[in-house]
C-alpha atoms as a PDB file:
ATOM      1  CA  UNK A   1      -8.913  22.191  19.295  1.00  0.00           C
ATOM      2  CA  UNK A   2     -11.569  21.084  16.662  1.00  0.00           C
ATOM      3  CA  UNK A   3     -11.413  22.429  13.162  1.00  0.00           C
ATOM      4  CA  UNK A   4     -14.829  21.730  10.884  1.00  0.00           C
ATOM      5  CA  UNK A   5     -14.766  22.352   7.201  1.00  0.00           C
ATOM      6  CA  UNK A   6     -16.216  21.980   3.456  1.00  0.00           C
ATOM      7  CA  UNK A   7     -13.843  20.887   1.159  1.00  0.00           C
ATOM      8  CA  UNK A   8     -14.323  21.194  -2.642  1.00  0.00           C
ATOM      9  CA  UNK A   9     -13.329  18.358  -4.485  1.00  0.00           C
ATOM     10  CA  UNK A  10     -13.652  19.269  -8.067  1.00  0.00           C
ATOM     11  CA  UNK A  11     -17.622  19.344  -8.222  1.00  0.00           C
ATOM     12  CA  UNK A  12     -18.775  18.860  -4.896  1.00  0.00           C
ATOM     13  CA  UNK A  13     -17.510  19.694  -1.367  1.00  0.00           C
ATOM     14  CA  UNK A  14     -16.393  16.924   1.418  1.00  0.00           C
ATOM     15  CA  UNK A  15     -16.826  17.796   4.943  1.00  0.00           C
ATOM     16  CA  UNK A  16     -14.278  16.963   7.545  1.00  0.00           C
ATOM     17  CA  UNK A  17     -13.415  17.589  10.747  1.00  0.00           C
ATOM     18  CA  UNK A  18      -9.630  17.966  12.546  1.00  0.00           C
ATOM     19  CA  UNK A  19      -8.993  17.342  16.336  1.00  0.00           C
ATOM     20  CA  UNK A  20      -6.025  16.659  18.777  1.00  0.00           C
ATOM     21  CA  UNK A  21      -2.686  17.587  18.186  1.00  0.00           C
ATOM     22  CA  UNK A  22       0.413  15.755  17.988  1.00  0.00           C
ATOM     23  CA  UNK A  23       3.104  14.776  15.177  1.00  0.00           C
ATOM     24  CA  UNK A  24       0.980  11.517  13.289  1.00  0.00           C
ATOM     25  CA  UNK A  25      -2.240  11.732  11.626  1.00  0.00           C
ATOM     26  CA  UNK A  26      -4.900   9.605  12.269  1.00  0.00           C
ATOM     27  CA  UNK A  27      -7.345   9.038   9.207  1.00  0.00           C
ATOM     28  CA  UNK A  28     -10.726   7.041  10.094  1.00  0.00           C
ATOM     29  CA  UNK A  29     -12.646   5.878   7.185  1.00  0.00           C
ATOM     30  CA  UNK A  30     -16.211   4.656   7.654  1.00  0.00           C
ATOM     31  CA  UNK A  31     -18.105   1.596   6.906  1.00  0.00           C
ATOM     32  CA  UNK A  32     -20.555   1.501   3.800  1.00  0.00           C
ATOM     33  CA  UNK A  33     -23.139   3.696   4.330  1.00  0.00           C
ATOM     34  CA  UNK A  34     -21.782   5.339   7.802  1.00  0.00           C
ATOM     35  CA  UNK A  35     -20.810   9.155   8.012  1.00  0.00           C
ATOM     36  CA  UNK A  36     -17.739  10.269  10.314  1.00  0.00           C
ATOM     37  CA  UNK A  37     -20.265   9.857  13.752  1.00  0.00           C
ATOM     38  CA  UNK A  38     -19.350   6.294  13.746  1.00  0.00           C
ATOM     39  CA  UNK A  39     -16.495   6.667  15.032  1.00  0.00           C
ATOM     40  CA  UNK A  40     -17.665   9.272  18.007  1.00  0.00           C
ATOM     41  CA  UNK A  41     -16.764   6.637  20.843  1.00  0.00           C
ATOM     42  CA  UNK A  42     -12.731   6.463  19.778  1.00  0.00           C
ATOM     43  CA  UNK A  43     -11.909  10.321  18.734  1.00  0.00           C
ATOM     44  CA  UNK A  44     -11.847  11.874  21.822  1.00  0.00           C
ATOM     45  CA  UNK A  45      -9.089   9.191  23.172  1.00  0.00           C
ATOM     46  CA  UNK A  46      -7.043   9.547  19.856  1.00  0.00           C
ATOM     47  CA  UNK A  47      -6.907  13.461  19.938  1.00  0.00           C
ATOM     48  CA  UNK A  48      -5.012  13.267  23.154  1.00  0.00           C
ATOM     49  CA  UNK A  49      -1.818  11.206  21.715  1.00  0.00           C
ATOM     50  CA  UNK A  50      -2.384  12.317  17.801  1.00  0.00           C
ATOM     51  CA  UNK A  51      -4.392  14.264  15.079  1.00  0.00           C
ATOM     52  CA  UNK A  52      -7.293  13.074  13.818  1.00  0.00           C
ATOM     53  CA  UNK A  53      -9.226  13.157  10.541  1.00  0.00           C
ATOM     54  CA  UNK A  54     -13.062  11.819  10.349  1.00  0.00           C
ATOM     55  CA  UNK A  55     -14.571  13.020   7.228  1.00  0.00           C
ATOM     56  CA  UNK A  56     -18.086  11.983   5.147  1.00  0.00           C
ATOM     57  CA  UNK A  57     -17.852  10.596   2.012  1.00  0.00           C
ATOM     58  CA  UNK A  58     -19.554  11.579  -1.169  1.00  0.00           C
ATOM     59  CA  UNK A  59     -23.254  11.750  -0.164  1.00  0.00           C
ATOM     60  CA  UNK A  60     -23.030  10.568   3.213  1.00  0.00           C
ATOM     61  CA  UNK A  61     -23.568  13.275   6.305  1.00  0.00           C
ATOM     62  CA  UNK A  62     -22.905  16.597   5.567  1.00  0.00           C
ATOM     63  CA  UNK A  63     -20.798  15.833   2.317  1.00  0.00           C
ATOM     64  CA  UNK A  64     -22.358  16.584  -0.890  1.00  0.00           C
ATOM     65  CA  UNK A  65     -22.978  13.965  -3.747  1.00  0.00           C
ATOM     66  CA  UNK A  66     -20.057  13.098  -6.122  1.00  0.00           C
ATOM     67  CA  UNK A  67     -21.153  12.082  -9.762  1.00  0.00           C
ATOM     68  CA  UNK A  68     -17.966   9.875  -9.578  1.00  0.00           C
ATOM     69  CA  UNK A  69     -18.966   6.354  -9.789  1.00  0.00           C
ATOM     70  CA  UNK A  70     -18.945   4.894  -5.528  1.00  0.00           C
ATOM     71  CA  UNK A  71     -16.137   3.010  -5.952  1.00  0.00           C
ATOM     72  CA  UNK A  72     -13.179   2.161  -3.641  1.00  0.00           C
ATOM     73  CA  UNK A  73     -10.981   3.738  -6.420  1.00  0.00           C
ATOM     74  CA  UNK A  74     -12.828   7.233  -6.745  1.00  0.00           C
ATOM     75  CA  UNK A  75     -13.507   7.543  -3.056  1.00  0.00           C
ATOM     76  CA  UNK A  76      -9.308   7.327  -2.627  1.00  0.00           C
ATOM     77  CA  UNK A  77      -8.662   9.282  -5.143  1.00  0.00           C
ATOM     78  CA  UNK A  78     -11.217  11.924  -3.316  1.00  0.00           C
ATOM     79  CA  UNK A  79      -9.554  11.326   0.271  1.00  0.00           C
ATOM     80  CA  UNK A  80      -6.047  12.380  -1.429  1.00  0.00           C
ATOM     81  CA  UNK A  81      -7.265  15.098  -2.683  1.00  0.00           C
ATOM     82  CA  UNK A  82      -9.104  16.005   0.118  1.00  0.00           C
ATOM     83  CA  UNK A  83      -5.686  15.367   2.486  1.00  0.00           C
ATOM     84  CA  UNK A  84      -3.812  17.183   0.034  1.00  0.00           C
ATOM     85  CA  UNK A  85      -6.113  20.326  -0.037  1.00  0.00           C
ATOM     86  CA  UNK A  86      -6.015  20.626   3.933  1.00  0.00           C
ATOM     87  CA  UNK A  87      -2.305  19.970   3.699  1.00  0.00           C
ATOM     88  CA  UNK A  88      -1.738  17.211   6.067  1.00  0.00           C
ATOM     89  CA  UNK A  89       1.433  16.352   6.412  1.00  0.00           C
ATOM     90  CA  UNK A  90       2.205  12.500   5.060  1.00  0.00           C
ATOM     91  CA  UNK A  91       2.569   9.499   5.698  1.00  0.00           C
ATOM     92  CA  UNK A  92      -0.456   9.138   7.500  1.00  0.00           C
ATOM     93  CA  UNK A  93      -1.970   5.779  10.190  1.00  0.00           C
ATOM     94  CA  UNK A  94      -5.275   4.836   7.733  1.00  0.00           C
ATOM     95  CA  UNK A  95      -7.937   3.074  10.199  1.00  0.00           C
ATOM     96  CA  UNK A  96     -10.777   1.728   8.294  1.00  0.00           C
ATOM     97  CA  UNK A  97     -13.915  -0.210   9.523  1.00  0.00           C
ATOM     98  CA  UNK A  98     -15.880  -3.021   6.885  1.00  0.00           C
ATOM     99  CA  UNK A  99     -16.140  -1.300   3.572  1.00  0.00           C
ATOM    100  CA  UNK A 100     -13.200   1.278   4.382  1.00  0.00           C
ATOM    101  CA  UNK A 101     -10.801  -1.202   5.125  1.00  0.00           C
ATOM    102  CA  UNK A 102     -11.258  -1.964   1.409  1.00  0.00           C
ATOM    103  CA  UNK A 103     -10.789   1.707   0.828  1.00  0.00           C
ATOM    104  CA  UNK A 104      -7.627   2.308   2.971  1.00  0.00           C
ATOM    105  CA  UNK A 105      -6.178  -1.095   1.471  1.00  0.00           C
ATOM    106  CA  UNK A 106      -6.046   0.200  -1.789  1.00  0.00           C
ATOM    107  CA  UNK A 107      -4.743   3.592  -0.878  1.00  0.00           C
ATOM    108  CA  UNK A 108      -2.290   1.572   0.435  1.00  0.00           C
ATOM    109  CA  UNK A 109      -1.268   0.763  -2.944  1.00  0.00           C
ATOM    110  CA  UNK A 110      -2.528   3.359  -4.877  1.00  0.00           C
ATOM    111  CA  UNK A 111      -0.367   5.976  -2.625  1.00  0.00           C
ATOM    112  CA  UNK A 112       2.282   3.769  -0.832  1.00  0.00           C
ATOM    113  CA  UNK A 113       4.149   7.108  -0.094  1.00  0.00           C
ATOM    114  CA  UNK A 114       1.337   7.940   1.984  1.00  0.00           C
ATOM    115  CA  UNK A 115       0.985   5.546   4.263  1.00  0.00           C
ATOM    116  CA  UNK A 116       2.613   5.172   8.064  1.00  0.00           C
ATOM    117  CA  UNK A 117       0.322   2.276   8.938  1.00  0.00           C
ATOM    118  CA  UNK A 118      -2.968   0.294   8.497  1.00  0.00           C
ATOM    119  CA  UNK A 119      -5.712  -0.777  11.144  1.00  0.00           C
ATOM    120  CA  UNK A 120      -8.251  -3.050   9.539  1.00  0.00           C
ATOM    121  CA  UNK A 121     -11.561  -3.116  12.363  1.00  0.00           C
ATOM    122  CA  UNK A 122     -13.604  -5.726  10.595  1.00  0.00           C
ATOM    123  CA  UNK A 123     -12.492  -5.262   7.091  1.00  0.00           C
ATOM    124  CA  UNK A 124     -14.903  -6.980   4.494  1.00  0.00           C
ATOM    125  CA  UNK A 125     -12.743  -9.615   2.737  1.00  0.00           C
ATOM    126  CA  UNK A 126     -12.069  -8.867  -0.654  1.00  0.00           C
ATOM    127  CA  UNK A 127     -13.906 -12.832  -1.387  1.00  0.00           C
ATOM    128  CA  UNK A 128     -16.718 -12.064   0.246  1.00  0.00           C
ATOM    129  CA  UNK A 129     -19.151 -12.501  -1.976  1.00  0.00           C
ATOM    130  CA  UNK A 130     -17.691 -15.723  -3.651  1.00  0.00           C
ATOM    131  CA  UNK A 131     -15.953 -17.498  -0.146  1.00  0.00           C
ATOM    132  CA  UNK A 132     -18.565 -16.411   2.526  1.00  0.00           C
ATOM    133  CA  UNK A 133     -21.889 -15.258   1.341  1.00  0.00           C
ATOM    134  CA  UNK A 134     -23.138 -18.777   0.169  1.00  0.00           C
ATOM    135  CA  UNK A 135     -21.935 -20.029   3.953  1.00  0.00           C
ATOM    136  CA  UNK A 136     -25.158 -17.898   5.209  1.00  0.00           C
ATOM    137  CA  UNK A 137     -28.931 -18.499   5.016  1.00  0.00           C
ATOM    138  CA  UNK A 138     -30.919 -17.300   1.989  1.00  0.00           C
ATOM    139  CA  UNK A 139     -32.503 -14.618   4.633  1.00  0.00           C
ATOM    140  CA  UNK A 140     -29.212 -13.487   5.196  1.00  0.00           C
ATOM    141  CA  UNK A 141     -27.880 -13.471   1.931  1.00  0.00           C
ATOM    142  CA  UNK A 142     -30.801 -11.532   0.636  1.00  0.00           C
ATOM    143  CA  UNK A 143     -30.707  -8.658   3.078  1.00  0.00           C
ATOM    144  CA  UNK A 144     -27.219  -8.363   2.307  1.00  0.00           C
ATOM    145  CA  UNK A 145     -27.768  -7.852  -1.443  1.00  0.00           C
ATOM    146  CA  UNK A 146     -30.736  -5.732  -0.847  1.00  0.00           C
ATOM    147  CA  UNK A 147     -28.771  -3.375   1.651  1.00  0.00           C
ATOM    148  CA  UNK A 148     -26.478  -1.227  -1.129  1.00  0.00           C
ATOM    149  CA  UNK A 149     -29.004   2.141  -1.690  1.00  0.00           C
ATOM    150  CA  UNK A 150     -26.743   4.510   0.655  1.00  0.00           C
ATOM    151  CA  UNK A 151     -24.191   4.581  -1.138  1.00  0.00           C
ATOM    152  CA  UNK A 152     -22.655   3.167  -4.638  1.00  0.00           C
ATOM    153  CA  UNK A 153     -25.183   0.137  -5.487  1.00  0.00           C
ATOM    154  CA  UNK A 154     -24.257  -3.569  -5.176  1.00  0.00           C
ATOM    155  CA  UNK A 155     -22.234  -3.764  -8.627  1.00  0.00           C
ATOM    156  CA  UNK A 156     -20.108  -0.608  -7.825  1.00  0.00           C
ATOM    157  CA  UNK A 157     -19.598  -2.421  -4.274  1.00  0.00           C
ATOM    158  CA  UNK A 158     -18.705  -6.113  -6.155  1.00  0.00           C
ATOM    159  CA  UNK A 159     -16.336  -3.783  -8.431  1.00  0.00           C
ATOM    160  CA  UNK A 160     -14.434  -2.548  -5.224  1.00  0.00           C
ATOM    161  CA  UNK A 161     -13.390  -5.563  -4.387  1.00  0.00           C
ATOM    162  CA  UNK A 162     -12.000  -6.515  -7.300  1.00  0.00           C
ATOM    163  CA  UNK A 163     -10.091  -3.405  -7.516  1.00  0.00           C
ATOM    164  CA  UNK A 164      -8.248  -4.166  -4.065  1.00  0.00           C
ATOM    165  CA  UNK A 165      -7.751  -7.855  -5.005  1.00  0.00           C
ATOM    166  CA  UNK A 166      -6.721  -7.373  -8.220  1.00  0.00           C
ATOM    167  CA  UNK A 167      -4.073  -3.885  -6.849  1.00  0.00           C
ATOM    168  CA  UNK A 168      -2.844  -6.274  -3.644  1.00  0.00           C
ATOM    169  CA  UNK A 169       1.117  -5.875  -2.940  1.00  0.00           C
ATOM    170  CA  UNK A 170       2.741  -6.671   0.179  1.00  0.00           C
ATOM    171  CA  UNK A 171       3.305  -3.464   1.892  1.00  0.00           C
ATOM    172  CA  UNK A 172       6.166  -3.215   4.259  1.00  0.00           C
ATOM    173  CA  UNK A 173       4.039  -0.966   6.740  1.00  0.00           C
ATOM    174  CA  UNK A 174       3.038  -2.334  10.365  1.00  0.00           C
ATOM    175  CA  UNK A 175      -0.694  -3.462  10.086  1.00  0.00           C
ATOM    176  CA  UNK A 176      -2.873  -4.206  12.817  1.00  0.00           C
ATOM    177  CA  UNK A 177      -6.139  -6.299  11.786  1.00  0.00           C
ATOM    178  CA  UNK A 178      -9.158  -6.760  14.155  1.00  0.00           C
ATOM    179  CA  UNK A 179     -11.547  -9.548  13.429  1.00  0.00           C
ATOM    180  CA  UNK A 180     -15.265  -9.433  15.640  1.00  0.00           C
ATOM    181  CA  UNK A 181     -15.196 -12.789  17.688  1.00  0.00           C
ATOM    182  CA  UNK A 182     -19.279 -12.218  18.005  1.00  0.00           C
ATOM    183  CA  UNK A 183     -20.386 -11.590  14.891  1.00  0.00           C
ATOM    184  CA  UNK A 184     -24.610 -11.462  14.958  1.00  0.00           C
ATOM    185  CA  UNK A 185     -26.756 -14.455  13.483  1.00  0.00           C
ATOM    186  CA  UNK A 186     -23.030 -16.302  12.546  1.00  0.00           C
ATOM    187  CA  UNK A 187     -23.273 -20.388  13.104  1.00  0.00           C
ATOM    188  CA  UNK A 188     -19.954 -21.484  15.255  1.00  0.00           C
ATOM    189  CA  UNK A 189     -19.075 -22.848  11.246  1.00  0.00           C
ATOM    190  CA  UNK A 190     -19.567 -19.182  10.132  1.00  0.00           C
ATOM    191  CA  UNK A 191     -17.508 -17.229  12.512  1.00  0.00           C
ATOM    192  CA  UNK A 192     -14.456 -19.737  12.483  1.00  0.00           C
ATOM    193  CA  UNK A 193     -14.645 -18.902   8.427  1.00  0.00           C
ATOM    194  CA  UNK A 194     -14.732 -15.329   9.255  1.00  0.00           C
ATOM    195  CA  UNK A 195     -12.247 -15.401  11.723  1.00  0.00           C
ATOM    196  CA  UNK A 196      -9.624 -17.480   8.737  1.00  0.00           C
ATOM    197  CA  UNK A 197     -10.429 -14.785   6.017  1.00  0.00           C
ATOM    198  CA  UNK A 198      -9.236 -12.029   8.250  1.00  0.00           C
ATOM    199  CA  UNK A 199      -6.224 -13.496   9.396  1.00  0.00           C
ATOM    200  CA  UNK A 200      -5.814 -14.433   5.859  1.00  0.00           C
ATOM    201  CA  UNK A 201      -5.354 -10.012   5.510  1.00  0.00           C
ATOM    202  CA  UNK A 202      -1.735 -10.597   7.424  1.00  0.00           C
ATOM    203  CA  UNK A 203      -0.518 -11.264   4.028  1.00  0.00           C
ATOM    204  CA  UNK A 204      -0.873  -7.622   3.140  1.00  0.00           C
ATOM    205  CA  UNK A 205       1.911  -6.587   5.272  1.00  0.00           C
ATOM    206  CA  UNK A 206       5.382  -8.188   6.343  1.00  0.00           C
ATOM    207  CA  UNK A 207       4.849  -6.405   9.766  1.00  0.00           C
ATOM    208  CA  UNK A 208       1.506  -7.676  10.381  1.00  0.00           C
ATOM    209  CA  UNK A 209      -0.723  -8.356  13.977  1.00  0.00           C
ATOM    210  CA  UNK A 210      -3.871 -10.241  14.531  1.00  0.00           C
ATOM    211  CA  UNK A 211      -6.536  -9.225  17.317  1.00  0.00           C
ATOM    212  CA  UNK A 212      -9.412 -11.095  18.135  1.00  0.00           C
ATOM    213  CA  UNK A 213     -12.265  -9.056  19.449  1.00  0.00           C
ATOM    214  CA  UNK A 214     -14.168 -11.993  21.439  1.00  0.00           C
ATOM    215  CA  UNK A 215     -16.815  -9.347  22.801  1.00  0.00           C
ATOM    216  CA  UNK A 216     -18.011  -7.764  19.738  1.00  0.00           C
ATOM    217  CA  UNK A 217     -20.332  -7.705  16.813  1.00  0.00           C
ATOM    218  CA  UNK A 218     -19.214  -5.709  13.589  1.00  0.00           C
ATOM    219  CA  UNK A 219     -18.756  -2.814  15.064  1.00  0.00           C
ATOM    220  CA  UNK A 220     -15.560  -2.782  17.704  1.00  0.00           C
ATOM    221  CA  UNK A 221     -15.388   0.400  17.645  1.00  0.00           C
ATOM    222  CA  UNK A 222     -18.321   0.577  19.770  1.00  0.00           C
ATOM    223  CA  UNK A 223     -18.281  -2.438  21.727  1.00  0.00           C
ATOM    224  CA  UNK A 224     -14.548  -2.862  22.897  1.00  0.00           C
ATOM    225  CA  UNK A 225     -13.295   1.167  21.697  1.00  0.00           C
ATOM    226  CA  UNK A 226     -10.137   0.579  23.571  1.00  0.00           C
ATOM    227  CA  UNK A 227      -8.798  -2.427  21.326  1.00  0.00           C
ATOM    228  CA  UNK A 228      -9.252  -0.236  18.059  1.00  0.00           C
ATOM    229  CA  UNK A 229      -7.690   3.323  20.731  1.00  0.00           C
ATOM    230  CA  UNK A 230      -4.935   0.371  21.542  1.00  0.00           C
ATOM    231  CA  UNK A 231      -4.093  -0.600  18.142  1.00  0.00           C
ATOM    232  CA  UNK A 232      -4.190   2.679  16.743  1.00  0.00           C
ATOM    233  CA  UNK A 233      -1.930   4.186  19.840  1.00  0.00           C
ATOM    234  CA  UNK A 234       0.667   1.399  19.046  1.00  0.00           C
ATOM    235  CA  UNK A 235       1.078   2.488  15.545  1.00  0.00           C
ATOM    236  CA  UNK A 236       1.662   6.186  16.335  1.00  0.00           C
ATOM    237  CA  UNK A 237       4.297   4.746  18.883  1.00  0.00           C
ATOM    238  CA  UNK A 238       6.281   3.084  16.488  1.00  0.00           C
ATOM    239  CA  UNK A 239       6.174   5.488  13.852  1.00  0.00           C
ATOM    240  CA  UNK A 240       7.237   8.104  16.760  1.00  0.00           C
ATOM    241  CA  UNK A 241      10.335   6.302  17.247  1.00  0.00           C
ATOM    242  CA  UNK A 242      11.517   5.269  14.457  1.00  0.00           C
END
């Protein structure tokens, strides 16, 4: 069964959508700039061992515009209340791809009680900008800078990260991270860094996993689905049994 909805969070109204059935919740958080569609290729396998959550942030999809600054703070403090108001039942397995692994790292912190479980799919590093970035070409570098209209700008983005550096704790939940082995216009130099500053993300959790995705760009969820269905299916399983 699919449930679709608008949510108001205090001025402005969230939509998300609800499918499967099972005991865990399943939250997917998007990538800068991405509605909920990004994750079309996975729900469909989730929703037959859990429930799942895809929503659109603030100004993205069929959400309406928040005049909350588009930071990783604000945007968890609207998923809580947006979790809250549909009356999910906590702790819930956070999944978040690029920009919202930032976000589901620091609900992590923000709302520990929460939280069943973390899968990072390609998480942007919270060093980004001062560890990689200068690694790249100019061309590179400057169509990154120049990509932040969609959502939040690039200072609001730059402010994220600190606010998950600067909030990090070791969590004592079981985290899965996923790195992208074949990451597009990386130099051999590039994608070994890439590869160390996600591992590096192990140190969030004391019950951390590492899974190289050799086969695909940024996005695994579309180009190997089952490793992100795989990772997410083994976190449900252990919070099942526990």
């Amino acid at each position: 069964m699919t449930k679709e909805m608008l949510v108001k969070i205090s001025d402005f109204h969230l939509f998300a959508r609800i499918t499967g059935s099972g005991n865990q919740m399943v939250v997917l958080e998007s990538g800068y700039g991405d509605d909920s569609s990004a994750w079309d290729l996975i729900v469909s396998e989730v929703s037959e061992f859990a429930e799942v959550l895809v929503y659109d942030r603030a100004g993205l999809g069929k959400s309406e515009r928040s005049t909350s600054p588009r930071t990783s703070r604000e945007m968890v403090k609207e998923l809580h209340i947006l979790l809250h108001t549909l009356e999910l039942k906590p702790p819930y397995i956070f999944v978040g791809h690029s920009f919202g692994g930032v976000n589901v790292r620091l609900y992590a912190t923000e709302y520990p009680e929460d939280v069943a479980g973390l899968v990072l799919v390609d998480t942007t590093p919270e060093d980004y900008r001062e560890r990689f970035l200068p690694t790249m070409p100019k061309e590179f570098q400057d169509a990154y800078n120049q990509q932040f209209v969609l959502e939040g700008n690039y200072s609001e983005f730059m402010e994220s990260l600190q606010q998950v550096k600067y909030s990090k704790q070791t969590l004592s939940v079981p985290l899965v991270v996923l790195a992208a082995g074949k990451k597009t216009h990386y130099s051999s130099e590039s994608q070994a860094l890439w590869n160390d500053m996600q591992r590096e993300m192990l140190g969030i959790s004391s019950k951390a996993e590492f899974v190289l995705a050799e086969k695909s760009a940024h996005y695994i969820q579309n180009d190997e689905p089952d490793l992100v269905v795989q990772a997410i299916k083994m976190l449900v399983n252990q919070y099942i049994s526990k």
